[in-house]
N, C-alpha and C. Protein backbone atom coordinates (compact mmCIF):
# COMPACT_ATOMS: atom_id res chain seq x y z
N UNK A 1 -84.79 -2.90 32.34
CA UNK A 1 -84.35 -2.64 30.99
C UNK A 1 -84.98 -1.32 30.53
N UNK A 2 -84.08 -0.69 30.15
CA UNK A 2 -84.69 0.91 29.51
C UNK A 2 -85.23 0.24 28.30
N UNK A 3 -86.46 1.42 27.98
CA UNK A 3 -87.53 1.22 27.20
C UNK A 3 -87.16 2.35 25.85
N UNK A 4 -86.71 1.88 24.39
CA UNK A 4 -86.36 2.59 23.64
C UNK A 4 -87.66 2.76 22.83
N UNK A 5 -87.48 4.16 22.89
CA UNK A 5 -88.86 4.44 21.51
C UNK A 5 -88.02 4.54 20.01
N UNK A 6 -88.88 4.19 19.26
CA UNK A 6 -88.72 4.43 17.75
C UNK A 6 -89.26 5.71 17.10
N UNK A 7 -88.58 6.86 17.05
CA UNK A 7 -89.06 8.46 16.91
C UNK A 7 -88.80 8.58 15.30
N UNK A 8 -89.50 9.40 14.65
CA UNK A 8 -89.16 9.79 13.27
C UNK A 8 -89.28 11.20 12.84
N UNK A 9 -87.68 11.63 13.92
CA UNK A 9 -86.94 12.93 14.02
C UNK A 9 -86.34 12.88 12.55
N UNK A 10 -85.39 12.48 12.18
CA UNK A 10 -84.91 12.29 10.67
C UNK A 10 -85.42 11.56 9.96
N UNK A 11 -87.05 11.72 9.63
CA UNK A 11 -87.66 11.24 8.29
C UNK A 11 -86.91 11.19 7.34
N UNK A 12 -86.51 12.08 6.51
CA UNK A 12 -85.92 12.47 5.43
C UNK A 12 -84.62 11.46 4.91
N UNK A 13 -84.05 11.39 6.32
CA UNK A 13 -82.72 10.73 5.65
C UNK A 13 -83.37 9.29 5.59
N UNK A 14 -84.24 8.60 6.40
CA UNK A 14 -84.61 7.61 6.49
C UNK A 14 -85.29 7.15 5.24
N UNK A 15 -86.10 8.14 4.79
CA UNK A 15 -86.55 8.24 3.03
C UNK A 15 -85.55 7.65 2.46
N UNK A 16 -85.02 8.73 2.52
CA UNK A 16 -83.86 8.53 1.25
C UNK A 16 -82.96 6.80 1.29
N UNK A 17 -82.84 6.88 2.51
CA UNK A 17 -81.73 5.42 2.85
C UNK A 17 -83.12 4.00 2.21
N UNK A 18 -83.88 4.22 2.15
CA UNK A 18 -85.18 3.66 1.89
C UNK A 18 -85.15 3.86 0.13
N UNK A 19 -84.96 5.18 -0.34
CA UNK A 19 -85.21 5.30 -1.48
C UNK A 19 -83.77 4.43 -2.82
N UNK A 20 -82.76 5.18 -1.87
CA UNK A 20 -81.20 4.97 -2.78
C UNK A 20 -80.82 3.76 -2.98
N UNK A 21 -80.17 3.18 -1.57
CA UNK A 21 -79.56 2.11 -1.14
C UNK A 21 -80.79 0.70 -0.61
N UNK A 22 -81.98 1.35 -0.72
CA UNK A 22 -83.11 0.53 -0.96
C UNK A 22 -83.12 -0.34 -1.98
N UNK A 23 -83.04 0.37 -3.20
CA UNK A 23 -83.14 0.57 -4.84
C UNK A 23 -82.43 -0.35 -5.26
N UNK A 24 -80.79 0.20 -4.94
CA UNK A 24 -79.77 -0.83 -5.34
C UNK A 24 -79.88 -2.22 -4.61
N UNK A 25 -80.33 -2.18 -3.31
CA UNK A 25 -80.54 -3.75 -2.65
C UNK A 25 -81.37 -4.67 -3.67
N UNK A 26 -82.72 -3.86 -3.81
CA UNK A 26 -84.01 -4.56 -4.52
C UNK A 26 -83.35 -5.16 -5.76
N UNK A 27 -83.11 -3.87 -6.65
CA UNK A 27 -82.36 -4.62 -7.96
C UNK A 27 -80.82 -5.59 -7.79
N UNK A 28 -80.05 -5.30 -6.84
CA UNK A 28 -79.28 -6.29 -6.55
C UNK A 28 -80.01 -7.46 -6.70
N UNK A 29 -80.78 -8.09 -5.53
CA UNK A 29 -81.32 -9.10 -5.48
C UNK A 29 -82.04 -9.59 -6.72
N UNK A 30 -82.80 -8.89 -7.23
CA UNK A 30 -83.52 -9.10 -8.36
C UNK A 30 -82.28 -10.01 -9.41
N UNK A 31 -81.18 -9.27 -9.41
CA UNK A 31 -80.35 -9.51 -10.57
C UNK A 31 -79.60 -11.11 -10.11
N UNK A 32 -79.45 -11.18 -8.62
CA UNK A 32 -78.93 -12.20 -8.01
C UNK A 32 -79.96 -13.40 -8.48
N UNK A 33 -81.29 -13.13 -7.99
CA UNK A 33 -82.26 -14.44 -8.23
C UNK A 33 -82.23 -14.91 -9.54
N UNK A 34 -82.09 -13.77 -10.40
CA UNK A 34 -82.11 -13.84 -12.01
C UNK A 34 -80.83 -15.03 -12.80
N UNK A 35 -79.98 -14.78 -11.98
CA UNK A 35 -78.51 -15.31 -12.42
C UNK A 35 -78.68 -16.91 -11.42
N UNK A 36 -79.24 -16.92 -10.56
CA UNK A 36 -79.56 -18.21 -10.21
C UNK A 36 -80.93 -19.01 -10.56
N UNK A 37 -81.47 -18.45 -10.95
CA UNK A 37 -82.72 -18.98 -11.29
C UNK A 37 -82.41 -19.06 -13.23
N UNK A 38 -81.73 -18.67 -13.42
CA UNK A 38 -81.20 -18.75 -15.31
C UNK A 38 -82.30 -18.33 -15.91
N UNK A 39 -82.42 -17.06 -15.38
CA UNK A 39 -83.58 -16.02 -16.64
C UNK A 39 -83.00 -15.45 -17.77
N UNK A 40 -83.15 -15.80 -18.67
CA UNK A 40 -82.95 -15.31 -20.02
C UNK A 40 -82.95 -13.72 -19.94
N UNK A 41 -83.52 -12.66 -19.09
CA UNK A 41 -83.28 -11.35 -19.57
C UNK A 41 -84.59 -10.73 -20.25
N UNK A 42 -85.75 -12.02 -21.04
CA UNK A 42 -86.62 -11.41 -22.23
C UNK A 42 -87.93 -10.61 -21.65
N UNK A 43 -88.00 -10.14 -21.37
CA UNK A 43 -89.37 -9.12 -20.54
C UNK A 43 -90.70 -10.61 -21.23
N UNK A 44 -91.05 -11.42 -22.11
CA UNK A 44 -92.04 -11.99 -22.12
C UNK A 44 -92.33 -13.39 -21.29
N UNK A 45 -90.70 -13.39 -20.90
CA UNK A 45 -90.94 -14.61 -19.88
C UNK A 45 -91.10 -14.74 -18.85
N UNK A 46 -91.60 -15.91 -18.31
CA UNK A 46 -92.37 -15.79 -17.11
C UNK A 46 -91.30 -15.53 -15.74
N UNK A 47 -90.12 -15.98 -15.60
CA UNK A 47 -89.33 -16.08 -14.99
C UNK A 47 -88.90 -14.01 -14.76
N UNK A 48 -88.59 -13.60 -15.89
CA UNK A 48 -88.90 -12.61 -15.77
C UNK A 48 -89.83 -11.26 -15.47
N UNK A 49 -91.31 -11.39 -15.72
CA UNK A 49 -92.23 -11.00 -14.91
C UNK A 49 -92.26 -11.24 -13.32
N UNK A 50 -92.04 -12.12 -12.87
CA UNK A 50 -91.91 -12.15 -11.74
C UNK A 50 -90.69 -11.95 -10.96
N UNK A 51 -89.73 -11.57 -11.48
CA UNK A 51 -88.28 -10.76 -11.41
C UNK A 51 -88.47 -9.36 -10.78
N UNK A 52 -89.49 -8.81 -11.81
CA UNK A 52 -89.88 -7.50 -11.83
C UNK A 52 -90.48 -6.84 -11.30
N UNK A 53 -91.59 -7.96 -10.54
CA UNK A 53 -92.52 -7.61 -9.69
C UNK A 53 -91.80 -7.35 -8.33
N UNK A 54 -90.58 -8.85 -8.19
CA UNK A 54 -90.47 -8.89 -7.32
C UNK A 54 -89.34 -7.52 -6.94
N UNK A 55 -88.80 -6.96 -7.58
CA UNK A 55 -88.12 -5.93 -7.49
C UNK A 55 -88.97 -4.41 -6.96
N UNK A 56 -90.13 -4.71 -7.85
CA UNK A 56 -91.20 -3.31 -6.94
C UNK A 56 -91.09 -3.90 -5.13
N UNK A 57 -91.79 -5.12 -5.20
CA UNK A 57 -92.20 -5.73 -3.75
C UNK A 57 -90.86 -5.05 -2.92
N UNK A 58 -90.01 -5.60 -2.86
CA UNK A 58 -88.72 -5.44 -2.20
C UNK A 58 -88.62 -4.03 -1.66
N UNK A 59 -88.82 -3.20 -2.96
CA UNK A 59 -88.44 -1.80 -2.84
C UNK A 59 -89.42 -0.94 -2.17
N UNK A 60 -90.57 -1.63 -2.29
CA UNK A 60 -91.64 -1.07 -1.43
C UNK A 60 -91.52 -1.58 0.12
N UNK A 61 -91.29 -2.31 0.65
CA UNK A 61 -90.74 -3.01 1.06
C UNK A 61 -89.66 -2.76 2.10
N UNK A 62 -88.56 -1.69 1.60
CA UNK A 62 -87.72 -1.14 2.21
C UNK A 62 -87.68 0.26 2.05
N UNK A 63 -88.80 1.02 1.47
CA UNK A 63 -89.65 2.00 2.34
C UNK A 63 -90.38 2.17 3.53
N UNK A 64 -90.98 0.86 3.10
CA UNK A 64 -91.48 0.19 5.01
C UNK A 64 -90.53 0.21 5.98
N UNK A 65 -89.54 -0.16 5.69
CA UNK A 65 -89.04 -0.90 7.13
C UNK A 65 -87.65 0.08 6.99
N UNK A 66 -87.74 1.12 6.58
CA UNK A 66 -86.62 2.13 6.42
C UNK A 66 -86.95 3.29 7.87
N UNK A 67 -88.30 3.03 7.95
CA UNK A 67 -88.72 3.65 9.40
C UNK A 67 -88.56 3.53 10.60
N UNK A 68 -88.09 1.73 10.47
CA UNK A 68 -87.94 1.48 11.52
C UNK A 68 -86.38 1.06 12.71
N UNK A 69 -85.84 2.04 11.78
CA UNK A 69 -84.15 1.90 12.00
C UNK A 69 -84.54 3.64 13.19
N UNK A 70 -83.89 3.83 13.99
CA UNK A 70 -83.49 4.80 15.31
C UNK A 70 -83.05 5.72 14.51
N UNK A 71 -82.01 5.99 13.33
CA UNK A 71 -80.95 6.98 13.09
C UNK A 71 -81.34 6.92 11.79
N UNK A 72 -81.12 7.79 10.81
CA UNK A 72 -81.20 8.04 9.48
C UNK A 72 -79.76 7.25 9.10
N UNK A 73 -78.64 7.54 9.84
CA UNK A 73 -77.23 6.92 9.53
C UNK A 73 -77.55 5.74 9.80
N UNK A 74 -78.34 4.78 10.30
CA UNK A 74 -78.38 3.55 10.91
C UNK A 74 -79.05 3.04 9.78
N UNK A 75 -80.25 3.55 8.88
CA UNK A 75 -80.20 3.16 8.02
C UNK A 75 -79.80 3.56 6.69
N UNK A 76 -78.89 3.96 6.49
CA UNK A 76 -77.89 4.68 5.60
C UNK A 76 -77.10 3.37 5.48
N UNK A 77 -76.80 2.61 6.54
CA UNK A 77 -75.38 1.93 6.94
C UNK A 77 -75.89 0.33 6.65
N UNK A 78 -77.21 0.52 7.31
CA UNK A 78 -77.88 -1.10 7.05
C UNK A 78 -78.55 -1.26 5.70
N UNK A 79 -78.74 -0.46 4.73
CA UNK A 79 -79.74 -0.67 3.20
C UNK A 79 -78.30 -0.67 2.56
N UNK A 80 -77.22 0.17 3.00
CA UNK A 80 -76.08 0.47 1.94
C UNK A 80 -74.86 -1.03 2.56
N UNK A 81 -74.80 -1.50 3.56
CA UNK A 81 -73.97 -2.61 3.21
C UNK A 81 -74.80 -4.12 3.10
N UNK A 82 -76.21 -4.07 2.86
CA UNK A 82 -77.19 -5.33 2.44
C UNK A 82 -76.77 -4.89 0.94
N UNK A 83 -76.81 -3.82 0.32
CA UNK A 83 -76.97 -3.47 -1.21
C UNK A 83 -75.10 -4.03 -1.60
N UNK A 84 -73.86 -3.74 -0.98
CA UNK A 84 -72.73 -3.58 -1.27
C UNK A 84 -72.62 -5.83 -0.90
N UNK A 85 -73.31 -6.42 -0.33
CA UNK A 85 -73.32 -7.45 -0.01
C UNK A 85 -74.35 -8.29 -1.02
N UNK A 86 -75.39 -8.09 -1.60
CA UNK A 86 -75.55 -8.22 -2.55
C UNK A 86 -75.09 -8.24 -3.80
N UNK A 87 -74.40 -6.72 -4.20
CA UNK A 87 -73.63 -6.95 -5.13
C UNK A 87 -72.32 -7.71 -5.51
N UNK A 88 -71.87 -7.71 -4.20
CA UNK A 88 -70.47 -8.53 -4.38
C UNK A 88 -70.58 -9.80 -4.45
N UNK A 89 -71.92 -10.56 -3.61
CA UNK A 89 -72.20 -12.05 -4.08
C UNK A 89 -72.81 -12.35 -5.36
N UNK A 90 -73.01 -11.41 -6.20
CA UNK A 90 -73.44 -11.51 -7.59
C UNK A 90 -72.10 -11.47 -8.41
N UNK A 91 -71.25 -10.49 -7.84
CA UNK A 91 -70.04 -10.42 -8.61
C UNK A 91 -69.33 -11.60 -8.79
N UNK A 92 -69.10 -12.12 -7.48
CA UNK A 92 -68.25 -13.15 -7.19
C UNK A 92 -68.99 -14.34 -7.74
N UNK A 93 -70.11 -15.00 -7.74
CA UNK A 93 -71.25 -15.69 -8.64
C UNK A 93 -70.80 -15.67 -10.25
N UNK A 94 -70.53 -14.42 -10.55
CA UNK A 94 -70.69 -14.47 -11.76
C UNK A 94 -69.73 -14.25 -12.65
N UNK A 95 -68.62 -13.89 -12.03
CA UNK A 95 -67.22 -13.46 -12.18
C UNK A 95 -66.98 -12.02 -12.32
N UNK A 96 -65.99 -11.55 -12.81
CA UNK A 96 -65.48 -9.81 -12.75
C UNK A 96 -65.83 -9.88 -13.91
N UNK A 97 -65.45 -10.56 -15.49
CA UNK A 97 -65.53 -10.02 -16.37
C UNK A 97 -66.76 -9.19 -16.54
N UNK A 98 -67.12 -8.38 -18.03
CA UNK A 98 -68.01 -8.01 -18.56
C UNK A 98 -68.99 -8.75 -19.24
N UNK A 99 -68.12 -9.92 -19.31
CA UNK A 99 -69.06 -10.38 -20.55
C UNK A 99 -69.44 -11.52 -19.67
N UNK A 100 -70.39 -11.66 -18.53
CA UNK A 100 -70.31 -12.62 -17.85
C UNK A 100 -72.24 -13.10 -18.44
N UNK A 101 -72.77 -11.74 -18.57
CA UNK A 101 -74.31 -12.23 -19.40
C UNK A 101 -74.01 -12.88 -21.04
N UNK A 102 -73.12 -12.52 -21.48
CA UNK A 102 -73.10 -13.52 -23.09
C UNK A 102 -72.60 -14.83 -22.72
């Protein structure tokens, strides 16, 4: 079996795929747990503090492990369809309208 190294020739894009589509995953999820867990939204509740935290964690999180993808496109492709898969199971959860938080 050939022996693949993990090189970090395209830092940069790997940043970024870490930084962007990181971002939107973290707060995806955040917003997903929120809508299943029935958080009110109020920054003093507890349900919410730990929403928030958990949204840093995540995002820090997938700065870490944004390194460890081969290709900057590889993780371009894996943070951006976890984030587009996230959102759409929130969508579909919660319906299309707008007014799906009142």
């Amino acid at each position: 079996m050939k022996k693949r190294v993990i090189d970090n020739r395209q830092w940069f894009l790997k940043l970024l795929a870490g930084l962007l589509p990181g971002a939107a995953f973290s707060l995806g999820l955040m917003v997903l747990i929120g809508h299943l867990c029935g958080s009110t939204g109020n920054p003093m509740t507890l349900s919410s503090q730990w929403l928030m935290w958990l949204a840093a964690m995540l995002w820090v999180s997938c700065l870490c492990v944004c390194f460890l993808f081969r290709t900057g496109l590889g993780a371009w492709l894996g943070f951006g369809w976890l984030a587009c898969l996230v959102w759409l199971v929130d969508t579909l959860l919660t319906g299309f309208d707008g007014a799906a938080g009142s």
